[in-house]
Protein backbone atom coordinates (compact mmCIF):
# COMPACT_ATOMS: atom_id res chain seq x y z
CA UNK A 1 0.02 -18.30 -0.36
CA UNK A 2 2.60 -16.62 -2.84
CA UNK A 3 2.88 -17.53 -6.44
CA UNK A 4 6.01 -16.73 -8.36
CA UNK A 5 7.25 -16.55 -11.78
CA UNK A 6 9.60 -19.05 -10.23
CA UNK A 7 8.55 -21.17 -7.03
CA UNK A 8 11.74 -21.75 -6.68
CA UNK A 9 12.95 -18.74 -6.18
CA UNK A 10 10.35 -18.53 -2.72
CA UNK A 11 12.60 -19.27 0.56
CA UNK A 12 10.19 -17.84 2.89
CA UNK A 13 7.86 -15.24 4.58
CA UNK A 14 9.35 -12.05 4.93
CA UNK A 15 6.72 -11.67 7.73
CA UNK A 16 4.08 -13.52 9.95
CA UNK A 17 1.26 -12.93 7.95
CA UNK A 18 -1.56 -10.84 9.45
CA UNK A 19 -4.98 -11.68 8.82
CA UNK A 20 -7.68 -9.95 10.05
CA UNK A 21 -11.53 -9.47 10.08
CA UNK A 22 -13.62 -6.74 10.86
CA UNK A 23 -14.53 -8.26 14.75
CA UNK A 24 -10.80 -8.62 15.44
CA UNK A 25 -9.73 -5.84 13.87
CA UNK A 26 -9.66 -3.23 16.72
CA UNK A 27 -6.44 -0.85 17.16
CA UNK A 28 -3.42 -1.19 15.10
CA UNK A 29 -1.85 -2.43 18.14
CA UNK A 30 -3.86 -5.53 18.18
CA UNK A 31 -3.49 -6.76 14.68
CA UNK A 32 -2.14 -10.10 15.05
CA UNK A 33 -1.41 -13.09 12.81
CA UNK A 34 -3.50 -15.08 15.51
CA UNK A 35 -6.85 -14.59 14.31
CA UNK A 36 -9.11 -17.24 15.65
CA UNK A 37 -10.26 -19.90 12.85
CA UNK A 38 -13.62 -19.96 14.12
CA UNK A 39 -14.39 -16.57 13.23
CA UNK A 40 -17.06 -17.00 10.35
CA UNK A 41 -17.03 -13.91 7.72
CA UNK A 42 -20.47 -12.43 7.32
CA UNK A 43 -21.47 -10.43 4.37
CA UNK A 44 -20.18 -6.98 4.18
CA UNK A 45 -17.15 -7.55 6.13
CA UNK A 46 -13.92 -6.36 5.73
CA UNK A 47 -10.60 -8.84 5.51
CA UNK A 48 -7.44 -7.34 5.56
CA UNK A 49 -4.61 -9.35 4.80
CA UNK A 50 -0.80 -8.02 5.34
CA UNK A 51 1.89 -9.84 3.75
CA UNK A 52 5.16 -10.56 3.00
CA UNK A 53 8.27 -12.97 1.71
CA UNK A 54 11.86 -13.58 0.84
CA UNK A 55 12.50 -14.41 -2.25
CA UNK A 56 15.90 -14.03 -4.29
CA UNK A 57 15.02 -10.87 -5.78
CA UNK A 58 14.07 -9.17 -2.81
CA UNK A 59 11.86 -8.72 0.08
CA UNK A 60 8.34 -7.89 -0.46
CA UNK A 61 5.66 -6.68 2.34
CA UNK A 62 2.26 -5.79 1.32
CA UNK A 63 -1.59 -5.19 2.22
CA UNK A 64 -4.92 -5.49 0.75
CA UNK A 65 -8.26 -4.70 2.62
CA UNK A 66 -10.99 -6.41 0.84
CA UNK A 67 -14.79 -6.69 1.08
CA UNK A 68 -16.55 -9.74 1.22
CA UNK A 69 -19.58 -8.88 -0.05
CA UNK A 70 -21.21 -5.79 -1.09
CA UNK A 71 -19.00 -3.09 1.13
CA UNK A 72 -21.57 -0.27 3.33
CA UNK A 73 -21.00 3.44 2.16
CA UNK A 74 -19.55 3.70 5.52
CA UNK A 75 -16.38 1.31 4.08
CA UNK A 76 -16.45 2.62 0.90
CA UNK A 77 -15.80 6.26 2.01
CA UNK A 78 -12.88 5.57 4.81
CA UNK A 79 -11.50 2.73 2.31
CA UNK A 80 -11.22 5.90 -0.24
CA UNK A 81 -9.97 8.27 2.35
CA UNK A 82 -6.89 6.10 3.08
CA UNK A 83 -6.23 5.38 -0.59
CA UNK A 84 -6.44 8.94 -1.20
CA UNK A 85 -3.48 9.04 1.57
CA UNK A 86 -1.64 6.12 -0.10
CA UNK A 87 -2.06 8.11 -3.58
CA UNK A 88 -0.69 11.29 -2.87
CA UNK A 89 2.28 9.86 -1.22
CA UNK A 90 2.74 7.57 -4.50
CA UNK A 91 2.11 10.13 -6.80
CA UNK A 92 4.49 13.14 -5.01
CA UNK A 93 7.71 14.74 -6.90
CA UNK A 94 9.97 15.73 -3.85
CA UNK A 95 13.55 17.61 -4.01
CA UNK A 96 16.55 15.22 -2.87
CA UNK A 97 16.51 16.02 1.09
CA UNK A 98 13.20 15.64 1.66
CA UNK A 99 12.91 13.76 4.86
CA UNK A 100 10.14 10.52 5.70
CA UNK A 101 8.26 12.86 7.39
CA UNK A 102 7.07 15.51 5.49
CA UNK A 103 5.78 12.29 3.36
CA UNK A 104 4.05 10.72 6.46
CA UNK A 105 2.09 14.40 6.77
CA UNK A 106 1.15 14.12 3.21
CA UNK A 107 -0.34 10.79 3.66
CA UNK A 108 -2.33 11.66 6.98
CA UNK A 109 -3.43 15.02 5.66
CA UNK A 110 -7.20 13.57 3.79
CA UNK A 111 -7.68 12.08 7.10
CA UNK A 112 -6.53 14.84 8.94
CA UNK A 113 -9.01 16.88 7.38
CA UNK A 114 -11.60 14.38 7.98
CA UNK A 115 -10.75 14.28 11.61
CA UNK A 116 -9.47 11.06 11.41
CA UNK A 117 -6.03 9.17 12.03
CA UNK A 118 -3.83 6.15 12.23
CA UNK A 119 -1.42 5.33 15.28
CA UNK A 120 1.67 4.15 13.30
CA UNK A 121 4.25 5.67 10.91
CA UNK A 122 3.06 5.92 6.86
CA UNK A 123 5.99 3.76 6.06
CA UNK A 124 9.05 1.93 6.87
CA UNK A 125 12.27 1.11 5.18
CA UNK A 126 12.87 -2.61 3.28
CA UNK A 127 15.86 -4.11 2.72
CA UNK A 128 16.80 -6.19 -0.33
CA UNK A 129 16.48 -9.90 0.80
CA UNK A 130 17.03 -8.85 4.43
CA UNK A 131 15.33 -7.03 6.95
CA UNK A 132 11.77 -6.22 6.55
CA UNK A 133 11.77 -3.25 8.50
CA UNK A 134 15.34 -1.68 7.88
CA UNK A 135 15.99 1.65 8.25
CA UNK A 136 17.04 4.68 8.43
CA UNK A 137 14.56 5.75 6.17
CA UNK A 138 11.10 6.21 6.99
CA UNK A 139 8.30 7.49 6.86
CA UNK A 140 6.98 8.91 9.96
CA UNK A 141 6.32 11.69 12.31
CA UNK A 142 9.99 11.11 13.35
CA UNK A 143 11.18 10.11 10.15
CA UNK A 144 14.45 12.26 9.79
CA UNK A 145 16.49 10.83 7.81
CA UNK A 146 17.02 12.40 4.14
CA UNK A 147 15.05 9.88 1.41
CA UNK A 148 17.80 9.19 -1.55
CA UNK A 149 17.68 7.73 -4.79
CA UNK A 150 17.75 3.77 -4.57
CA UNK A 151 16.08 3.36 -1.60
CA UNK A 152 12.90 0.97 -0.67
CA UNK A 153 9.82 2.41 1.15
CA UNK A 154 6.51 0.67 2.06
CA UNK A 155 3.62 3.39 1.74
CA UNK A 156 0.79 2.08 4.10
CA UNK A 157 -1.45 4.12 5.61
CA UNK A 158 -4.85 3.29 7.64
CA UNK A 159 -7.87 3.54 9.73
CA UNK A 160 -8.51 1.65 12.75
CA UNK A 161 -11.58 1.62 14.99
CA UNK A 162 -11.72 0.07 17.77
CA UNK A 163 -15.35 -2.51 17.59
CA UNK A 164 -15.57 -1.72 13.52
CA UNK A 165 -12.69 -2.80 12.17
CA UNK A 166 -9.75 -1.37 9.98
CA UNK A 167 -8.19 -0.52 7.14
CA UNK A 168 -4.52 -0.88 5.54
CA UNK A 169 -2.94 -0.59 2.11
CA UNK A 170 0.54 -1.04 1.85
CA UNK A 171 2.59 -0.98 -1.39
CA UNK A 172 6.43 -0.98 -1.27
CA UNK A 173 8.01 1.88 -3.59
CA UNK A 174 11.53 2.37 -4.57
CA UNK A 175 13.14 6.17 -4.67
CA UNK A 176 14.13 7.38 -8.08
CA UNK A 177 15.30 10.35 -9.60
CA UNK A 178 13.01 12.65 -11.66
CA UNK A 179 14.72 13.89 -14.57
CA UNK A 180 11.21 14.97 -15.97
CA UNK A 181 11.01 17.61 -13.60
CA UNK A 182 12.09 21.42 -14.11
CA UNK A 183 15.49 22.34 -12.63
CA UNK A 184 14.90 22.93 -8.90
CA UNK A 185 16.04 26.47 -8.04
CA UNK A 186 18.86 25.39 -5.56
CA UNK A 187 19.94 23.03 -8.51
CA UNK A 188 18.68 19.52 -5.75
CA UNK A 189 17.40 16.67 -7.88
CA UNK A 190 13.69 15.84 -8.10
CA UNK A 191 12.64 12.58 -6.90
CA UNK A 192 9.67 10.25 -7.16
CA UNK A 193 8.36 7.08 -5.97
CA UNK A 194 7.87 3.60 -8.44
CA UNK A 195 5.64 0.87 -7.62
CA UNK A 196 7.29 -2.51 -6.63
CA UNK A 197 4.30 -3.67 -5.53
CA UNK A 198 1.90 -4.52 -8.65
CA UNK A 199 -1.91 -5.58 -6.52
CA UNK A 200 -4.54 -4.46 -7.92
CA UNK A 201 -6.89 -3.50 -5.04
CA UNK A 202 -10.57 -3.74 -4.20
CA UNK A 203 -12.36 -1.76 -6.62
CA UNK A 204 -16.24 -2.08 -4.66
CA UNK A 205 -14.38 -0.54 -1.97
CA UNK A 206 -13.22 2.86 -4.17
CA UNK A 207 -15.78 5.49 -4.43
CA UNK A 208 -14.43 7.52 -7.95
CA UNK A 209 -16.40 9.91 -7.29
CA UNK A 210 -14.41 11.12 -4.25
CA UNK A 211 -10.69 11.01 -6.32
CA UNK A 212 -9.42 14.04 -7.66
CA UNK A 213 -8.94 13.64 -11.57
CA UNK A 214 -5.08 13.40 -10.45
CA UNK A 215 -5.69 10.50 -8.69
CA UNK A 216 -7.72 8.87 -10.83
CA UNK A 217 -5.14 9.39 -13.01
CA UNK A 218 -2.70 7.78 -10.94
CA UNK A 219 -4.98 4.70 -10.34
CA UNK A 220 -5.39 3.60 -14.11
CA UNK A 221 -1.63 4.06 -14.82
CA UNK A 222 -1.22 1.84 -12.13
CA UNK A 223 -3.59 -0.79 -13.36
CA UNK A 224 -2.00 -0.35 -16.81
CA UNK A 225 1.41 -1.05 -15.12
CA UNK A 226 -0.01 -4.41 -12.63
CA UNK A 227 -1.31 -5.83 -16.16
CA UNK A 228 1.66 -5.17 -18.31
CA UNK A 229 3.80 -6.44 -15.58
CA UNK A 230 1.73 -9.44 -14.40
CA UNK A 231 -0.96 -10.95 -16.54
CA UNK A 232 2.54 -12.28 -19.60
CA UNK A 233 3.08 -14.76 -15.89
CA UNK A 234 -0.89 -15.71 -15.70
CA UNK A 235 -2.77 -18.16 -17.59
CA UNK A 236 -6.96 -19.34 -17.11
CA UNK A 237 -8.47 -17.80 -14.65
CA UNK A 238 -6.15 -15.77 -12.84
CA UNK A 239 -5.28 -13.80 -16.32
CA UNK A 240 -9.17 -13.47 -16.59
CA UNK A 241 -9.33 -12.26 -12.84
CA UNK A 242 -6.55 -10.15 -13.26
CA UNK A 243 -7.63 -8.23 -16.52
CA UNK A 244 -11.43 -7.76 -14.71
CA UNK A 245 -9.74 -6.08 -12.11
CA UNK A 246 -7.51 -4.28 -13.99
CA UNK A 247 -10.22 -3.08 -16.42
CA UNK A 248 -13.02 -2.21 -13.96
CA UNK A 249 -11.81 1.45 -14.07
């Protein structure tokens, strides 16, 4: 269920929502919006749930893997491994050119080097109240196409094993220039991705300890910007929610 600062303004899903536990969740091929109701959620589990709707401003897709319980150190550590991904993509400046899949390599590269991988593209294109998955851009192994100011990109990288379970987290960024930036030496723009998505996620599933200082960095600006954004819309308990997650950091 969606809540917005109009309800209204909701027409419909974007997507068949995909909800998943750890027993069902096997490849990425298998996650299905089926998921049996008689699966009962044990302690410790992991529930991912992807996302999406059409509403008059736009088209929104988005994932959140959550614990529910105390998470293992085993969850903990590939949860932060694949927010590391989603992180460096988020936080990357990148010269006007750049194609989706240098990005996609980014993203895979702390799993890489943990010998670890996921079986589908980092990210796919979004149109504005129309397709979810509209190209050309994306980002992907065969992601070619040139990423340019004004276009919408869903950064979701993962970890799926097959009898364990997996892992997504999917924001939806929009391409912007970078005027910030030093003048690039062939005179290209700089450009850099801005949240559109504003979730905080599961913080017993981040392990600190294994985020750079730059991406820890990244992570409270982030929280800063969900609460400046979202809690002026919330009132009761889901303000009070909000600003514990928000502030756990």
């Amino acid at each position: 269920m969606m809540r917005v600062k109009n309800e209204a303004e909701f027409l419909y899903d974007a997507v068949e929502s995909i909800i998943d536990c750890v027993e069902e969740v096997v490849l990425v091929d298998n996650l299905s919006s089926d998921a049996s109701p008689d699966v009962i959620l044990d302690e410790s589990e992991l529930f991912l749930v992807d996302s999406g709707a059409q509403v008059l401003g736009g088209t929104t897709d988005d994932t959140r893997t959550v614990s529910t319980g105390a998470p293992t150190e085993r969850q903990r550590r590939l949860f932060t491994l694949v927010l590391r991904g989603h992180i460096r993509v988020a936080m990357q400046k990148f010269p006007e050119g750049t194609s989706g899949a240098a990005l996609d390599a980014l993203a895979r590269s702390v799993l890489w080097n943990a010998g670890l991988d996921f079986g589908h593209g980092t990210g796919h294109g979004v149109g504005a109240f129309l397709n979810v998955h509209e190209g050309p851009q994306r980002l992907s192994p065969g992601g070619d196409e040139p990423l340019r100011p004004g276009m919408i990109v869903s950064n979701e990288p993962g970890y799926y094993e097959e009898g364990w379970g997996g892992i997504r987290i999917e924001n939806l960024y929009v391409v912007l220039p970078d005027d910030d930036m030093p003048p690039h030496p062939s005179g290209k723009r700089w450009l850099r991705m801005d949240p559109l998505t504003l979730i905080p996620f599961d913080n017993r599933l981040i392990d600190l300890e294994r985020l750079s200082d730059d991406e820890q960095a990244w992570l409270r600006r982030y929280y800063e910007r969900v609460w400046d954004t979202v809690s002026p819309l919330l009132s009761g308990d889901d303000r009070d929610w909000l600003q514990q997650a928000c502030g756990a950091l």
